[in-house]
C-alpha atoms as a PDB file:
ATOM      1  CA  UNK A   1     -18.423  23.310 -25.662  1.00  0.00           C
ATOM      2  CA  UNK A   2     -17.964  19.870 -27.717  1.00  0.00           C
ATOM      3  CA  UNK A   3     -17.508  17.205 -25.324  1.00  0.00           C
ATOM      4  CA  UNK A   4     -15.071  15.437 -27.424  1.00  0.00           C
ATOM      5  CA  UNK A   5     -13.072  18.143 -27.631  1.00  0.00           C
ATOM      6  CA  UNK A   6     -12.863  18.887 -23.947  1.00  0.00           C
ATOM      7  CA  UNK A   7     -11.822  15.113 -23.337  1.00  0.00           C
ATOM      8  CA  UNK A   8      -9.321  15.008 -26.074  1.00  0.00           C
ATOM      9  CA  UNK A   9      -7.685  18.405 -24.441  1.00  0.00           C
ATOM     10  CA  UNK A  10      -7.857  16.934 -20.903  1.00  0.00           C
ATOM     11  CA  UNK A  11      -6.203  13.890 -21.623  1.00  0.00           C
ATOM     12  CA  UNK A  12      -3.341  16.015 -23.486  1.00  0.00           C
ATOM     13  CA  UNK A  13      -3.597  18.049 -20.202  1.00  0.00           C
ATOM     14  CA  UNK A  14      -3.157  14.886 -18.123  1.00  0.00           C
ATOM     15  CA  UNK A  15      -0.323  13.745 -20.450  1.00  0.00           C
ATOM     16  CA  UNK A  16       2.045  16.648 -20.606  1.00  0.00           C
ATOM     17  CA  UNK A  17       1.372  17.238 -16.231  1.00  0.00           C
ATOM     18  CA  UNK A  18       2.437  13.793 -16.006  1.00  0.00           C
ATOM     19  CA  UNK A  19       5.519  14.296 -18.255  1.00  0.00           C
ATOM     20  CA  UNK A  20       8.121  16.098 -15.341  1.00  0.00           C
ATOM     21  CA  UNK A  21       7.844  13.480 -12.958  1.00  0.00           C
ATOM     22  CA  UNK A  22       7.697  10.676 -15.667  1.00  0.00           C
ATOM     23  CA  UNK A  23      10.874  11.714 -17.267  1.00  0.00           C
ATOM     24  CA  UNK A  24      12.476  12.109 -13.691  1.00  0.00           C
ATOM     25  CA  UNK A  25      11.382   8.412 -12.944  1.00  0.00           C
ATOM     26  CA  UNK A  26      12.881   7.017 -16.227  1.00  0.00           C
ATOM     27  CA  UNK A  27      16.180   8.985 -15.443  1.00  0.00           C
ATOM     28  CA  UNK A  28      16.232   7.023 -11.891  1.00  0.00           C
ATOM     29  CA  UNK A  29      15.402   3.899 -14.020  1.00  0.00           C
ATOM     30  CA  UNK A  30      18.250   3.999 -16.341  1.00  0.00           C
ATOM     31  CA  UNK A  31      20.549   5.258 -13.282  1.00  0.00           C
ATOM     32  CA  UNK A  32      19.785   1.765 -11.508  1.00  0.00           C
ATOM     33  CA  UNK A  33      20.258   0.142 -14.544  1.00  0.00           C
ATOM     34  CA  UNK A  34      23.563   1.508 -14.837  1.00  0.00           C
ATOM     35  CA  UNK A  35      23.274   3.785 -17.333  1.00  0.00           C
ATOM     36  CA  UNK A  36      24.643   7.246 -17.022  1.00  0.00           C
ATOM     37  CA  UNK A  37      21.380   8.927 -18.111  1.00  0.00           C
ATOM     38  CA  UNK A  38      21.262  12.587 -15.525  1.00  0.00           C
ATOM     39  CA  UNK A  39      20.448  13.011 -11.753  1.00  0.00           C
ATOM     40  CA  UNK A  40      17.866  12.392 -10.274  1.00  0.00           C
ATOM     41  CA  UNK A  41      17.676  13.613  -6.474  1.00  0.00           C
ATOM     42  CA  UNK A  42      15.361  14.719  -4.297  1.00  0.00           C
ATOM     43  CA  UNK A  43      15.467  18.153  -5.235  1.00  0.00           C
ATOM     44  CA  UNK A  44      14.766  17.381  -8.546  1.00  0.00           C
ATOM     45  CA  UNK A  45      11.874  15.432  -7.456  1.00  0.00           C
ATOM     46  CA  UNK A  46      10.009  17.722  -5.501  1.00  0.00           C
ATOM     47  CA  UNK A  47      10.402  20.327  -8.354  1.00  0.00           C
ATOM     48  CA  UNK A  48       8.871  17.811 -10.873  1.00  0.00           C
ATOM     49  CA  UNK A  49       6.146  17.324  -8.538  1.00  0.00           C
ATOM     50  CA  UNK A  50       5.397  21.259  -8.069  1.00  0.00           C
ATOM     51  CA  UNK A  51       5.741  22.076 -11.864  1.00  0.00           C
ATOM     52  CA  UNK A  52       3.308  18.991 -12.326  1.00  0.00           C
ATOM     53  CA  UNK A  53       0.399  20.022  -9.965  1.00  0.00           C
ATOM     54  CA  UNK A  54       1.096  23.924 -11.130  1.00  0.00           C
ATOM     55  CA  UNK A  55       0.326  22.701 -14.702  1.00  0.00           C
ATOM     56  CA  UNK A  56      -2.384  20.477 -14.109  1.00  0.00           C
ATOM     57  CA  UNK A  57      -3.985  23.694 -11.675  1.00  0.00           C
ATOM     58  CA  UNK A  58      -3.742  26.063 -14.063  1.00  0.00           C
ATOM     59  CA  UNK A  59      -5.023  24.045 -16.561  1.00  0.00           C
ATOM     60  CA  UNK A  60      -8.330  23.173 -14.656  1.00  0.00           C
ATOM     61  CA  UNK A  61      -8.348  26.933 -13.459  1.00  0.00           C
ATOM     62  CA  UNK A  62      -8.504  27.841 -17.100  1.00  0.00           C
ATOM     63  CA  UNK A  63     -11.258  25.645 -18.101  1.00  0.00           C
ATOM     64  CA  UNK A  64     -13.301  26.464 -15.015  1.00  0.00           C
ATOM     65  CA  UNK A  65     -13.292  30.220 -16.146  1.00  0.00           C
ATOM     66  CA  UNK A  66     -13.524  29.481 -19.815  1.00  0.00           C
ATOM     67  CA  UNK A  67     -16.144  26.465 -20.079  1.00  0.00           C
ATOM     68  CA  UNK A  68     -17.674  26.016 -16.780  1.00  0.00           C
ATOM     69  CA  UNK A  69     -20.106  23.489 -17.469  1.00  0.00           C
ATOM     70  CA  UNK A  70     -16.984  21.485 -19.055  1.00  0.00           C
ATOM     71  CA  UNK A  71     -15.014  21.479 -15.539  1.00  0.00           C
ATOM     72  CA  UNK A  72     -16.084  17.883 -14.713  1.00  0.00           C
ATOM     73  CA  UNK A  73     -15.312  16.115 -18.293  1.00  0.00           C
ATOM     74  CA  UNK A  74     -12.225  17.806 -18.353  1.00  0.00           C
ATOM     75  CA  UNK A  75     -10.894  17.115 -14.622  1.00  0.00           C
ATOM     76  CA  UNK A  76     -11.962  13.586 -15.528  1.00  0.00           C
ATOM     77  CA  UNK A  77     -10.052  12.704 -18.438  1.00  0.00           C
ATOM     78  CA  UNK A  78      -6.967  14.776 -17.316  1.00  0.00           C
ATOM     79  CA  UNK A  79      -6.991  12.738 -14.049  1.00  0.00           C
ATOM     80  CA  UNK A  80      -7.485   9.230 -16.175  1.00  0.00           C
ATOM     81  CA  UNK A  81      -5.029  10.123 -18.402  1.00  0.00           C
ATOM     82  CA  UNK A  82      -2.467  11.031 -15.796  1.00  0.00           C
ATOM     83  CA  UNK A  83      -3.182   8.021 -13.882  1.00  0.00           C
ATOM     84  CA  UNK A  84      -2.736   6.245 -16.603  1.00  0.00           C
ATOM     85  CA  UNK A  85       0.866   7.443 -17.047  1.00  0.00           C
ATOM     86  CA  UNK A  86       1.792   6.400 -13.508  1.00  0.00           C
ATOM     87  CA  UNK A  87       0.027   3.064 -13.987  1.00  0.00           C
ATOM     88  CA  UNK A  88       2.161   2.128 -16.601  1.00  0.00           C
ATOM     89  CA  UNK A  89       5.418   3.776 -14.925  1.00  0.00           C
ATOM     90  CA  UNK A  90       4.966   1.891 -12.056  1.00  0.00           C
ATOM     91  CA  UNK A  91       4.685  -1.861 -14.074  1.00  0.00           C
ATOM     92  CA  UNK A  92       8.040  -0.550 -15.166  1.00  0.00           C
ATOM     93  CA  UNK A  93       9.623   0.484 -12.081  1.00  0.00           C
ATOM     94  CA  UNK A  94       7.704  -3.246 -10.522  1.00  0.00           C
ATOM     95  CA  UNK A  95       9.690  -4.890 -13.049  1.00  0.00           C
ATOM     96  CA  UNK A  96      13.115  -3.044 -12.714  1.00  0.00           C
ATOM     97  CA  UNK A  97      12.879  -3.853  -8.634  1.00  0.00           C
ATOM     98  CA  UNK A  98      12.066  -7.896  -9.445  1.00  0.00           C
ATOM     99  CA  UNK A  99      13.727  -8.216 -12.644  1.00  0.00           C
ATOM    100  CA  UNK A 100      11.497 -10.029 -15.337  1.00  0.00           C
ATOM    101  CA  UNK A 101      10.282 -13.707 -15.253  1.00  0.00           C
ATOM    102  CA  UNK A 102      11.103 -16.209 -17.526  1.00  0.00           C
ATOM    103  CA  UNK A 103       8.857 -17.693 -20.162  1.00  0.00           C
ATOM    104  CA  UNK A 104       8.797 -21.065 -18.324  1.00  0.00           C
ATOM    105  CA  UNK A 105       7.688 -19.620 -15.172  1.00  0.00           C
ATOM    106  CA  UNK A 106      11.502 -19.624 -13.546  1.00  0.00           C
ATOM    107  CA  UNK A 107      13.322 -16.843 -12.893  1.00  0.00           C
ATOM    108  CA  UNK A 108      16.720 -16.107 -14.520  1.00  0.00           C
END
């Protein structure tokens, strides 16, 4: 299999497993901001988290059977792509807690 290809589909792979909890965190974002925006609980949490990994297990399940050989590409970018999600959700959620810093180097 094109090893291209198998990045470019495990990085889609890693986006959309990343997308129930990342939609769940910007939900709890807006609701400390104030913004009436859903609920975001506990419950919900936990089921974001399960749909996530049941995704992102299926999907490597389906390449191990299909394209062997491809496993470790794929898991790769999937997990790289994923992380990268959460990197960039957690800058956010850092700068919700501690507010954002002035230009000057002084907080407002």
């Amino acid at each position: 299999m094109n090893t291209t290809l198998v990045i470019v589909v495990g990085v889609i792979c890693g986006l959309v497993g990343s997308l129930p909890s990342a939609y769940l965190f910007e939900v709890a974002l807006k609701n400390v901001a104030g913004e009436a925006a859903g609920t975001a609980s506990v419950a919900n949490g936990l089921v974001s988290i399960l749909v996530s990994f049941s995704m992102l297990s299926l999907a490597t399940l389906v390449v191990y059977f299909v394209a062997r050989e491809s496993t470790l590409t794929f898991g790769c970018a999937m997990i790289t792509a994923f992380l990268a999600v959460w990197g960039i959700e957690s800058i956010r959620g850092w700068r919700a807690a501690n507010g954002r810093a002035s230009a000057e180097g002084k907080d407002e």
